[in-house]
N, C-alpha and C. Protein backbone atom coordinates (compact mmCIF):
# COMPACT_ATOMS: atom_id res chain seq x y z
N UNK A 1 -13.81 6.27 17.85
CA UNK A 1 -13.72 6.90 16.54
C UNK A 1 -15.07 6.94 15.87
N UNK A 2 -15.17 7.58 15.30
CA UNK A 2 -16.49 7.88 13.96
C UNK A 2 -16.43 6.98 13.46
N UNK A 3 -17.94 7.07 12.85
CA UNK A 3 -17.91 5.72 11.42
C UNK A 3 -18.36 6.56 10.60
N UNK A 4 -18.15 8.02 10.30
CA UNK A 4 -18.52 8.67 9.40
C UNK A 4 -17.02 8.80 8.90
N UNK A 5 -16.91 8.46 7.27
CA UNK A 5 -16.07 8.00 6.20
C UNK A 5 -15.36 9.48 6.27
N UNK A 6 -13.62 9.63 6.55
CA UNK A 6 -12.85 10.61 5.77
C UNK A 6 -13.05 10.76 4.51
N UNK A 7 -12.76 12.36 4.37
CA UNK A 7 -13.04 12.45 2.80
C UNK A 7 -11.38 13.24 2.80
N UNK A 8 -10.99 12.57 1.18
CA UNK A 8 -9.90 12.79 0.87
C UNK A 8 -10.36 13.19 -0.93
N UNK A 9 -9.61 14.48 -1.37
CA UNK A 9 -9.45 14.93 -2.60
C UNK A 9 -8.42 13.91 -3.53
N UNK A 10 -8.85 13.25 -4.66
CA UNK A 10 -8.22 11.77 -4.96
C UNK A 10 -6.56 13.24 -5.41
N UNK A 11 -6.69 14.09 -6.07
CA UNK A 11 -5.34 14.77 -6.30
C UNK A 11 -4.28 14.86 -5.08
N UNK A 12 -5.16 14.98 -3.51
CA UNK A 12 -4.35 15.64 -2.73
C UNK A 12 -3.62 13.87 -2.45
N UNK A 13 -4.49 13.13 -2.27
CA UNK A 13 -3.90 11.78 -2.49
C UNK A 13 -2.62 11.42 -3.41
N UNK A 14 -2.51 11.69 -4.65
CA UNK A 14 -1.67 11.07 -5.30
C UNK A 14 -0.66 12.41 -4.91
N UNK A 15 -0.41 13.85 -4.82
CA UNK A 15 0.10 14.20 -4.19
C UNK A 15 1.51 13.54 -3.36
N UNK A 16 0.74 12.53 -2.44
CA UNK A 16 1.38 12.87 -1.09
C UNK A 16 2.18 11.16 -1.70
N UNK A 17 1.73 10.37 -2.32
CA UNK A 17 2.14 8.85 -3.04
C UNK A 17 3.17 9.49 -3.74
N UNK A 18 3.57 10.81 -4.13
CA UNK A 18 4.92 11.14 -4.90
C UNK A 18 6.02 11.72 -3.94
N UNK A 19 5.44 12.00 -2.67
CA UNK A 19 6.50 12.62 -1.94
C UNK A 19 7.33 12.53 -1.14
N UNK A 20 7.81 13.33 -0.26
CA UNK A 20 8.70 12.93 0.30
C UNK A 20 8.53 13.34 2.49
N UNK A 21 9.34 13.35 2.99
CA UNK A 21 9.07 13.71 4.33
C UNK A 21 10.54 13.82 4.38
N UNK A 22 10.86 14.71 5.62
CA UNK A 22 11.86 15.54 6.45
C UNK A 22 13.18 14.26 6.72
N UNK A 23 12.22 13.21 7.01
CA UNK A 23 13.03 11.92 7.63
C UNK A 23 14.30 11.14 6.32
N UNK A 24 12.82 10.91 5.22
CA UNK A 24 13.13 10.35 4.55
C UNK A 24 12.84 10.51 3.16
N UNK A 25 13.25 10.14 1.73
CA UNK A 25 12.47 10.20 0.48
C UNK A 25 12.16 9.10 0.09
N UNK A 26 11.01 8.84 -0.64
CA UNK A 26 10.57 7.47 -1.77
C UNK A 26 11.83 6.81 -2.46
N UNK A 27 12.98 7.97 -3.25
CA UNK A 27 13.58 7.36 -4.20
C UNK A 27 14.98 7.46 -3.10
N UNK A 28 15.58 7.31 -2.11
CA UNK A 28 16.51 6.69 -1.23
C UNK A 28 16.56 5.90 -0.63
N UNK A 29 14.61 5.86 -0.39
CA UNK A 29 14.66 4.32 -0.13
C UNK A 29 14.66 3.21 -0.54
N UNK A 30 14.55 3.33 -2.01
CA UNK A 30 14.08 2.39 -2.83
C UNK A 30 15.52 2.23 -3.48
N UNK A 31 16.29 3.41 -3.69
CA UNK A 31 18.02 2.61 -3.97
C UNK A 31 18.71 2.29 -3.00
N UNK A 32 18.47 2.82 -1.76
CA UNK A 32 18.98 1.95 -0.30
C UNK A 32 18.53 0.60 -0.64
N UNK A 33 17.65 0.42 -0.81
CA UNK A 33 17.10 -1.20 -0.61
C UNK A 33 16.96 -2.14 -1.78
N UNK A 34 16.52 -1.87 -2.38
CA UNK A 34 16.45 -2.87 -3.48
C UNK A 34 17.98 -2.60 -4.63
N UNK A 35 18.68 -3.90 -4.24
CA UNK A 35 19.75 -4.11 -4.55
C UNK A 35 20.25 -3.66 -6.40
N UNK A 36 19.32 -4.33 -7.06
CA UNK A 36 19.45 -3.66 -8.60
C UNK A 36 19.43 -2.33 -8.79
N UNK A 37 18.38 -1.64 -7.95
CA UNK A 37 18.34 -0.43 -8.47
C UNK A 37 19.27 0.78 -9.03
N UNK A 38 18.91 1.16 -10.07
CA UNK A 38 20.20 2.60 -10.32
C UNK A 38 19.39 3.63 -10.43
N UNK A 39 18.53 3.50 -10.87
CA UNK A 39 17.30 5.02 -10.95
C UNK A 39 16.26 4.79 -10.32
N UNK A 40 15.51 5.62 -10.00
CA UNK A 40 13.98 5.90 -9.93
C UNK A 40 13.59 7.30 -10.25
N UNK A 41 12.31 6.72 -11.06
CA UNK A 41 12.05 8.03 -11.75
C UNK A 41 10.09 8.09 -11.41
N UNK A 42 9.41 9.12 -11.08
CA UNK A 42 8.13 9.54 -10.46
C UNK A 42 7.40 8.95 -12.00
N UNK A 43 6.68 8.04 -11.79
CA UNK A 43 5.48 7.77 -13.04
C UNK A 43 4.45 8.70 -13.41
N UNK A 44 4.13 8.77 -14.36
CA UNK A 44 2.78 9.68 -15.15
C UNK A 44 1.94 9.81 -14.25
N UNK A 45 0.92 10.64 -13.82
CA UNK A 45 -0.47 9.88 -13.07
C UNK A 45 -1.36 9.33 -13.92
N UNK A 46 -1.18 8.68 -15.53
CA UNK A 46 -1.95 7.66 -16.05
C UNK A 46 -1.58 6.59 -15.32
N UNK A 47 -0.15 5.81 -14.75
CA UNK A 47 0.45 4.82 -14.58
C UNK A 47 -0.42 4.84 -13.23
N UNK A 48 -0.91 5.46 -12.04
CA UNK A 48 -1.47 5.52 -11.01
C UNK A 48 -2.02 4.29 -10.91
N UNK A 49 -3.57 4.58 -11.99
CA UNK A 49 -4.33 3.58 -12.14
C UNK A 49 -4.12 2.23 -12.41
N UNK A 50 -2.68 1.67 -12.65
CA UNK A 50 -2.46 0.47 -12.72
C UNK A 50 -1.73 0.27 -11.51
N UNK A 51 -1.45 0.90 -10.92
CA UNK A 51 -0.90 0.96 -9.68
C UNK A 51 0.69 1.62 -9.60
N UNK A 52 1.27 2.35 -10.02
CA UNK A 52 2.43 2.50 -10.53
C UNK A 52 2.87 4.05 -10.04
N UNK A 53 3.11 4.02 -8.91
CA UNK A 53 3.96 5.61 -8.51
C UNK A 53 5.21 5.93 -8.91
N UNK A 54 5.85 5.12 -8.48
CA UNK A 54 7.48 5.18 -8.90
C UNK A 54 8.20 3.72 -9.85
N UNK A 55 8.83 4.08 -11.15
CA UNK A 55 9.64 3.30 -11.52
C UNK A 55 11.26 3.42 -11.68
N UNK A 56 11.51 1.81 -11.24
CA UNK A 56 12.63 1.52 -10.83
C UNK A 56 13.40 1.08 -11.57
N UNK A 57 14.46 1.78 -12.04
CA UNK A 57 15.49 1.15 -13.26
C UNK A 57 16.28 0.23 -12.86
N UNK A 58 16.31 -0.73 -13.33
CA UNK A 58 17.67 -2.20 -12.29
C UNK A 58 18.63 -1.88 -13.43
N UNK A 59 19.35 -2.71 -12.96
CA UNK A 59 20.94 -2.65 -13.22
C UNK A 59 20.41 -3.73 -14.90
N UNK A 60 19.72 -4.53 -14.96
CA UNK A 60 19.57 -5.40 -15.75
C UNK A 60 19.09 -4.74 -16.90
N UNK A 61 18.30 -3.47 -16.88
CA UNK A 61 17.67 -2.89 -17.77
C UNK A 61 15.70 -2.85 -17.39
N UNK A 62 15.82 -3.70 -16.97
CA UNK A 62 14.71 -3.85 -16.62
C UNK A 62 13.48 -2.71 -15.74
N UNK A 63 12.64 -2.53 -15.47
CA UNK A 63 12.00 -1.79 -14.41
C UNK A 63 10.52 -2.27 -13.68
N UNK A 64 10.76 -1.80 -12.22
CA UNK A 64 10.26 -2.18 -11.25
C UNK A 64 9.00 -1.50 -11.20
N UNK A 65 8.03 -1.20 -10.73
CA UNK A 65 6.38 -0.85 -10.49
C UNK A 65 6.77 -0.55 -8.84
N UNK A 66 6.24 0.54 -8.43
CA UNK A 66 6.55 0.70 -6.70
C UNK A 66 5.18 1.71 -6.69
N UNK A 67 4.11 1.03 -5.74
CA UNK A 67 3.11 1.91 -5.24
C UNK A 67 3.48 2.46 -3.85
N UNK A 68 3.46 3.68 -3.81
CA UNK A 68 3.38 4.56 -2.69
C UNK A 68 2.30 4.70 -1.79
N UNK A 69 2.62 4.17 -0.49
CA UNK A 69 0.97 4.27 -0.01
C UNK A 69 1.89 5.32 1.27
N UNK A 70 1.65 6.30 1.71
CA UNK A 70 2.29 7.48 2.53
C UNK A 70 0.88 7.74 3.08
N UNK A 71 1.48 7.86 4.89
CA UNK A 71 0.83 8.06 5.82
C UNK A 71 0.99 9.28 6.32
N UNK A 72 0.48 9.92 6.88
CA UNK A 72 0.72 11.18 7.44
C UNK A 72 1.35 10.87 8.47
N UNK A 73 1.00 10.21 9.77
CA UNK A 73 0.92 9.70 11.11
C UNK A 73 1.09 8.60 10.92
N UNK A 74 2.18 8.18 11.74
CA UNK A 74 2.85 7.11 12.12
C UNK A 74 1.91 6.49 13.49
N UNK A 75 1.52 5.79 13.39
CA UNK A 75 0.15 5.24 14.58
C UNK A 75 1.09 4.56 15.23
N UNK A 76 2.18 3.63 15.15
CA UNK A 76 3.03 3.08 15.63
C UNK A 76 3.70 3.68 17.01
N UNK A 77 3.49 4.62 17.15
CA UNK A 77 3.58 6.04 17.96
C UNK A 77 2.77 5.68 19.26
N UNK A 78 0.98 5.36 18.49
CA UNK A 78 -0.29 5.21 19.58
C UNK A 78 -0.33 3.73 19.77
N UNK A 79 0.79 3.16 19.60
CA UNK A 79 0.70 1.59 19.78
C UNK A 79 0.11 0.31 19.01
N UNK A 80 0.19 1.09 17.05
CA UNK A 80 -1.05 0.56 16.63
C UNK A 80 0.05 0.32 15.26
N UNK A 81 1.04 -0.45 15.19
CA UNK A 81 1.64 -0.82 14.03
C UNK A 81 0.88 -1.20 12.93
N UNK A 82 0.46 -0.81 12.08
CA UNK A 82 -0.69 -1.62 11.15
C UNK A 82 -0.13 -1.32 10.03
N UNK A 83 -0.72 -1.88 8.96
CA UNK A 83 -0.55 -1.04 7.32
C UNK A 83 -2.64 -1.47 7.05
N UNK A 84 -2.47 -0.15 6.26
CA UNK A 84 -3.42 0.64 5.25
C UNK A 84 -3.82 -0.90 4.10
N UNK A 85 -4.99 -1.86 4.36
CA UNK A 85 -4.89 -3.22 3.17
C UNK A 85 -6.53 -2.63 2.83
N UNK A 86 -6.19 -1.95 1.49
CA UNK A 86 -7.41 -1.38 1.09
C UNK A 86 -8.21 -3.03 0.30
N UNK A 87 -9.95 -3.45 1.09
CA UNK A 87 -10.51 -4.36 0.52
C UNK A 87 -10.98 -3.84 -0.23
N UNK A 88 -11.80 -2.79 -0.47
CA UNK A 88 -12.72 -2.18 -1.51
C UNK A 88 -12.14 -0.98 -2.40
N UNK A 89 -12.39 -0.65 -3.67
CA UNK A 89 -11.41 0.00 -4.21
C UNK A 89 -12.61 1.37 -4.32
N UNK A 90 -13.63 0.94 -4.78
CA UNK A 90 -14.95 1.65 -5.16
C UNK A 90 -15.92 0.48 -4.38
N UNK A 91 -16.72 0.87 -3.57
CA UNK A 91 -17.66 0.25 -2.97
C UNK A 91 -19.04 0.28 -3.60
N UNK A 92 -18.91 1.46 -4.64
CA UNK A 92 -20.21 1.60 -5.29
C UNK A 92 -20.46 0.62 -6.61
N UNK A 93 -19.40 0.57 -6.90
CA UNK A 93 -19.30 -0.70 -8.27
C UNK A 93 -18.90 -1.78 -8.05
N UNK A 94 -18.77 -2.27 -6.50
CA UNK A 94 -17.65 -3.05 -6.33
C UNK A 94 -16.79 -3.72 -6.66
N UNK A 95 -15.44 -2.41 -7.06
CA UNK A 95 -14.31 -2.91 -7.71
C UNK A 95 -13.79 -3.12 -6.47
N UNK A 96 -12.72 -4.44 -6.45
CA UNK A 96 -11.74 -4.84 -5.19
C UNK A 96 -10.65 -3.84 -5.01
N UNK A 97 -10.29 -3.57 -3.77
CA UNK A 97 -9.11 -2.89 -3.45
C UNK A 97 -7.76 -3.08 -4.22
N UNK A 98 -6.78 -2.29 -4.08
CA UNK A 98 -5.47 -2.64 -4.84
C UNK A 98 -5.07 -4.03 -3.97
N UNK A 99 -5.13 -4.08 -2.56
CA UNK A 99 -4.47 -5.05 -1.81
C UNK A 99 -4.97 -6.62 -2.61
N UNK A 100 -6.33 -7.04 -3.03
CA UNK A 100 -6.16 -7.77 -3.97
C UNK A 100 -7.09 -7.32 -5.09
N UNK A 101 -6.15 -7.15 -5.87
CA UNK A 101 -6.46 -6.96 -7.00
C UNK A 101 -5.45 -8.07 -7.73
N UNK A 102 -5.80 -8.72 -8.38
CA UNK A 102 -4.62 -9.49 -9.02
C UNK A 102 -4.02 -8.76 -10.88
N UNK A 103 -4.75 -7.77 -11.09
CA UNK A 103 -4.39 -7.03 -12.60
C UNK A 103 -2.99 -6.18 -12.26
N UNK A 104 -3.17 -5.58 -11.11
CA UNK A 104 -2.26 -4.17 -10.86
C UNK A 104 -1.00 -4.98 -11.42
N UNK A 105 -0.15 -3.93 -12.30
CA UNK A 105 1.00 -3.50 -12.49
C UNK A 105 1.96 -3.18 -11.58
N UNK A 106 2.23 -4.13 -10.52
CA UNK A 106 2.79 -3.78 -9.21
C UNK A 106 3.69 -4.67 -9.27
N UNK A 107 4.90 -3.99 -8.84
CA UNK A 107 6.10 -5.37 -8.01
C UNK A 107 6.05 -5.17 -6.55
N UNK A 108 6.07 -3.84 -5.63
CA UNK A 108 6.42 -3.18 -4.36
C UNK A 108 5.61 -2.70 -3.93
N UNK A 109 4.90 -2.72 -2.65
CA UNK A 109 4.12 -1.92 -2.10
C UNK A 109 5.29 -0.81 -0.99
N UNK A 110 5.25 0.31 -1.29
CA UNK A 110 6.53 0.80 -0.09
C UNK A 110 5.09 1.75 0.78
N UNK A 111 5.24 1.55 2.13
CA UNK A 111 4.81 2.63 2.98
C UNK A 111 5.52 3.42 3.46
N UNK A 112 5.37 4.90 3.46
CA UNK A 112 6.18 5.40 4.13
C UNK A 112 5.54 6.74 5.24
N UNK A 113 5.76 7.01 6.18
CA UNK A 113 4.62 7.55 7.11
C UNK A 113 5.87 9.07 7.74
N UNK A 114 4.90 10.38 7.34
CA UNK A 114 5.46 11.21 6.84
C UNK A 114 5.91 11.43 8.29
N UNK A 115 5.17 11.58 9.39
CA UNK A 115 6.15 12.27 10.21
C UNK A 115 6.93 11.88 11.24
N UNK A 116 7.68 10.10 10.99
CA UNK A 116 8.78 9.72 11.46
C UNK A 116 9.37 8.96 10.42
N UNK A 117 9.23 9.37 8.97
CA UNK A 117 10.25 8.93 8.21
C UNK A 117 10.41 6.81 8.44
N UNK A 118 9.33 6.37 9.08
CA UNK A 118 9.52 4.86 9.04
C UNK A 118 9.04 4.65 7.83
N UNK A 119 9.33 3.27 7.43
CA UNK A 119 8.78 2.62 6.07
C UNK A 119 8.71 1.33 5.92
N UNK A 120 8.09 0.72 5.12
CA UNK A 120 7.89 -0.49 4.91
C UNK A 120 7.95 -0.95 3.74
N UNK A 121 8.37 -2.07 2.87
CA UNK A 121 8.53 -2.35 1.51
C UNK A 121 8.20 -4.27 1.55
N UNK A 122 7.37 -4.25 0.63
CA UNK A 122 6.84 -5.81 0.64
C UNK A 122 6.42 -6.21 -0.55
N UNK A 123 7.15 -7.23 -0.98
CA UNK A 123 6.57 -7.70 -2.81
C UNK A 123 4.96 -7.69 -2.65
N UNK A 124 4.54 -7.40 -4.09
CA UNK A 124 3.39 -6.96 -4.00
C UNK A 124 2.30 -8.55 -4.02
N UNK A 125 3.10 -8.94 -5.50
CA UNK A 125 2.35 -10.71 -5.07
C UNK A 125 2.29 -11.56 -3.92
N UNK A 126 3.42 -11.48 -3.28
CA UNK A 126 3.04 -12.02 -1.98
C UNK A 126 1.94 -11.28 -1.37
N UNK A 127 1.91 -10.17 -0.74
CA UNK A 127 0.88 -9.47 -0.11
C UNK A 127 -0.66 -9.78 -0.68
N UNK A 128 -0.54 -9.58 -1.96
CA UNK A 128 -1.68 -10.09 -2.94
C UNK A 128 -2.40 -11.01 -2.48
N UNK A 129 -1.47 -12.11 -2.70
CA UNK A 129 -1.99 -13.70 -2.46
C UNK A 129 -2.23 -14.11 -0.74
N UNK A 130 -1.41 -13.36 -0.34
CA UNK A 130 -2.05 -13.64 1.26
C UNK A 130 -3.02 -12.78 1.57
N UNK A 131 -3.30 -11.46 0.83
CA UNK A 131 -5.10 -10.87 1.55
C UNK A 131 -6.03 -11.24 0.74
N UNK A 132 -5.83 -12.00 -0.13
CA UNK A 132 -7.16 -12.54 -0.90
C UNK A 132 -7.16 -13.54 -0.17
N UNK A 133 -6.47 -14.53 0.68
CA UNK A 133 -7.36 -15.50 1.54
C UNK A 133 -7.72 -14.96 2.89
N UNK A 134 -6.88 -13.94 2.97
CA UNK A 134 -7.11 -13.35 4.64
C UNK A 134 -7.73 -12.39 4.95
N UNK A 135 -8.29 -11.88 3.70
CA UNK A 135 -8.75 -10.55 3.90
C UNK A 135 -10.53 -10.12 4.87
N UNK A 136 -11.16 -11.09 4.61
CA UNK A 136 -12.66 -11.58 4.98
C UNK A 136 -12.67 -11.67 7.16
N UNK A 137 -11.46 -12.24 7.05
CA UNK A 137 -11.11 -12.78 8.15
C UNK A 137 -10.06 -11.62 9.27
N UNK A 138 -9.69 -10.97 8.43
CA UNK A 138 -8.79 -9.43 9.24
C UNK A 138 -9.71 -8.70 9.12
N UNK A 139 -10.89 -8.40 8.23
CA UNK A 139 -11.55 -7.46 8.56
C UNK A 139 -12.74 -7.98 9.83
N UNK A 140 -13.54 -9.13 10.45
CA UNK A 140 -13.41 -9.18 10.92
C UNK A 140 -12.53 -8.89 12.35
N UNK A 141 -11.16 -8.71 12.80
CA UNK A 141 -10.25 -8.87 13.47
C UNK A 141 -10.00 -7.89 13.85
N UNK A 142 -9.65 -6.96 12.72
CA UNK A 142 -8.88 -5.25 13.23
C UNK A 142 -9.79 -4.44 12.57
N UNK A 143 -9.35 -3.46 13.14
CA UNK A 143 -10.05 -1.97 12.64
C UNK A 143 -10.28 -1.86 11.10
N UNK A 144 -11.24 -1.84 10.81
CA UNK A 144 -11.93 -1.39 9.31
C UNK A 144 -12.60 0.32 9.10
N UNK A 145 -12.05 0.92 8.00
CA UNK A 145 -12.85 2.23 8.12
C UNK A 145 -12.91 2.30 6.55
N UNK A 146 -13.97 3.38 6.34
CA UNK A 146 -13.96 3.41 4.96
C UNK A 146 -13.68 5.25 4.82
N UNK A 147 -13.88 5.46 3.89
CA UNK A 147 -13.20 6.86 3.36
C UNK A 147 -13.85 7.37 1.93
N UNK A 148 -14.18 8.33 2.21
CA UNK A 148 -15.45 8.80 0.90
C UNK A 148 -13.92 9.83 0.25
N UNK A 149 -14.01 9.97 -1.28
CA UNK A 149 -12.87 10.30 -2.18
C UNK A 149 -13.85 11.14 -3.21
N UNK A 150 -13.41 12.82 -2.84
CA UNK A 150 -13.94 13.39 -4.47
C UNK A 150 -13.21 13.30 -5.44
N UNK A 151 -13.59 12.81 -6.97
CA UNK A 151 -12.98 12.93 -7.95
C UNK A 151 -14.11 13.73 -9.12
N UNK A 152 -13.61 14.60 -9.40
CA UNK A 152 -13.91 16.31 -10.15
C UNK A 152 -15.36 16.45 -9.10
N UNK A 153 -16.75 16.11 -10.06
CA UNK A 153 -17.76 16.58 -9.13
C UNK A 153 -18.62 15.44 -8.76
N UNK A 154 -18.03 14.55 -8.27
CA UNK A 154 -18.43 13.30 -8.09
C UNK A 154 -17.58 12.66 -7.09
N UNK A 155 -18.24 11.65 -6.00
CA UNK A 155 -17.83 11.03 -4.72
C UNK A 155 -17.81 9.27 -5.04
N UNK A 156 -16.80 9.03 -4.25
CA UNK A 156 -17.01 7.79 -4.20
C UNK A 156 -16.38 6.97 -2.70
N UNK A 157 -16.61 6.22 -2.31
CA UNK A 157 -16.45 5.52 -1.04
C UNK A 157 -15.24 4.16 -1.37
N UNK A 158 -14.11 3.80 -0.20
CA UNK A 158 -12.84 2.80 -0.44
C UNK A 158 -13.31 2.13 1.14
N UNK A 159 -12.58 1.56 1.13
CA UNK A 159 -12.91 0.65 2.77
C UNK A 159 -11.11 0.00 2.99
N UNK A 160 -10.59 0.24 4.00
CA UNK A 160 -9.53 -0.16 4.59
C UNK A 160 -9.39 -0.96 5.59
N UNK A 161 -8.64 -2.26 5.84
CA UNK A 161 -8.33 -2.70 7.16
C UNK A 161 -7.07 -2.78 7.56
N UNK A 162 -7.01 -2.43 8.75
CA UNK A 162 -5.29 -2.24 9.42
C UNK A 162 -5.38 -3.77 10.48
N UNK A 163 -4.34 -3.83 9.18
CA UNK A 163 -3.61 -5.58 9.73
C UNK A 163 -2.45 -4.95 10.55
N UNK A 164 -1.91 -5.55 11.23
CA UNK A 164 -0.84 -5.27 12.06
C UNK A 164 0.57 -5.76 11.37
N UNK A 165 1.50 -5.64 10.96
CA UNK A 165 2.74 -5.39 10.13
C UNK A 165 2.99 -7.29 10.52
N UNK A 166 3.34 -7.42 11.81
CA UNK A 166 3.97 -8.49 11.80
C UNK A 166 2.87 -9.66 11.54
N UNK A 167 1.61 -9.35 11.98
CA UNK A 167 0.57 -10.28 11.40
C UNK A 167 0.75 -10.62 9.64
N UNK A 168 0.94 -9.55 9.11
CA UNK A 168 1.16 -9.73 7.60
C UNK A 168 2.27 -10.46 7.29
N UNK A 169 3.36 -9.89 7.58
CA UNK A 169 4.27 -10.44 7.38
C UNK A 169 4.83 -12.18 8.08
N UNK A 170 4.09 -12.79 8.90
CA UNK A 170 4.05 -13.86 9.58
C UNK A 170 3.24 -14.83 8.46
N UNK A 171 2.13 -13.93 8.24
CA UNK A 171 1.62 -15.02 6.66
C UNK A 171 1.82 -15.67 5.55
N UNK A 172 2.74 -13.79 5.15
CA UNK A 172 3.72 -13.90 3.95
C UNK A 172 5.01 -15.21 4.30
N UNK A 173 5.19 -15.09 5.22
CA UNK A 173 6.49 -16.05 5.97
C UNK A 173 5.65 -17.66 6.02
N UNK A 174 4.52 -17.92 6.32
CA UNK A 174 3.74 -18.97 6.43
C UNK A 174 3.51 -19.59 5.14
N UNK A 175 2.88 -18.80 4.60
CA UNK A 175 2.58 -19.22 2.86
C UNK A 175 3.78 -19.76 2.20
N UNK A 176 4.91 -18.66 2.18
CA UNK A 176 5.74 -18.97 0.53
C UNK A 176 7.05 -19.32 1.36
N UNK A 177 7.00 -19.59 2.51
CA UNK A 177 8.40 -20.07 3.16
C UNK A 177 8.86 -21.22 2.78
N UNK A 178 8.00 -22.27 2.25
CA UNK A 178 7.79 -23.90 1.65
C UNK A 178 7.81 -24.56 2.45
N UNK A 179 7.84 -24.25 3.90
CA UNK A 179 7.53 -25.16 5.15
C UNK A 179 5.87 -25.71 4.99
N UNK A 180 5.46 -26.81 5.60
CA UNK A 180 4.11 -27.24 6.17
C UNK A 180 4.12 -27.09 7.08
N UNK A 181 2.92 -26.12 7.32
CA UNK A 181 2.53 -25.82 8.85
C UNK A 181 1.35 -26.52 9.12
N UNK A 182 1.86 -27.06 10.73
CA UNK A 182 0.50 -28.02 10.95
C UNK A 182 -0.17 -27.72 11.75
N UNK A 183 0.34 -26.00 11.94
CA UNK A 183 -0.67 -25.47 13.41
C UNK A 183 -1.73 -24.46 13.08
């Protein structure tokens, strides 16, 4: 592969964080699965910036924060299960990625990868708290790429590493399971 950075239009981006695919939609999966839910309704694109694609009405009254991170290509396909753990958000100012960011307005990270309708859904604090210690150490490990983003007439550069699903989730399971692990 290149190490010359994809460029992505930040609109055509949030775009595709509202939509849907053939397989599946954002808001069926999110009342399939998360048990409270009774609505979901598409957020402002002010709410973006705190991290906020879709909100989730619970049964309690309450509402949920769900970032959309939508793949085109399902890599899982080329043997490469991963998720998208953005470290750098802006590389030029270095603001941190959403993956830790500890401000975002997030409960859910949902992936959903447009052209086999698979998905993934993972509290966002957990994920949080396990790539801020792991994150230094996966990029090392797996594939890192970065990605140059126009916004109006101006560029800016993000950096990604693809952890492998069950690697993440084995952490998340390690950390907050309340077991001591002595290995």
């Amino acid at each position: 592969m290149s190490d010359t950075p994809r460029e992505y239009g930040f609109n055509d981006r949030l775009k595709m964080s509202q939509g849907c695919t053939e397989n599946a939609s954002i808001s069926d999966i999110i009342l399939s699965n998360i048990p409270s839910a009774c609505s979901v309704h598409q957020a402002s694109k002010s709410n973006d910036k705190n991290g906020t694609d879709w909100w989730v009405e619970t049964q309690s009254g309450n509402f949920l924060s769900i970032d959309a991170k939508v793949r085109s290509e399902d890599w899982r396909l080329k043997g490469q299960d991963d998720l998208a753990l953005e470290t750098w958000s802006v590389i030029e100012n270095n603001k941190v990625g959403w993956s830790r960011d500890k401000t975002k307005r997030t409960d859910y990270i949902l992936w959903l990868w447009q052209d086999t309708g698979r998905w993934c859904l993972i509290p966002f604090q957990m994920l949080c708290g396990v790539f801020i210690d792991q994150w230094e150490n996966w990029k090392e490990q797996y594939k890192c790429k970065r990605q140059k983003t126009r916004y109006g007439d101006t560029y800016y550069h993000s950096e990604c590493v693809f952890v492998p699903r069950d690697v993440l989730w084995r952490e998340i399971y390690k950390r907050y399971s309340g077991h001591l692990d002595t290995s």
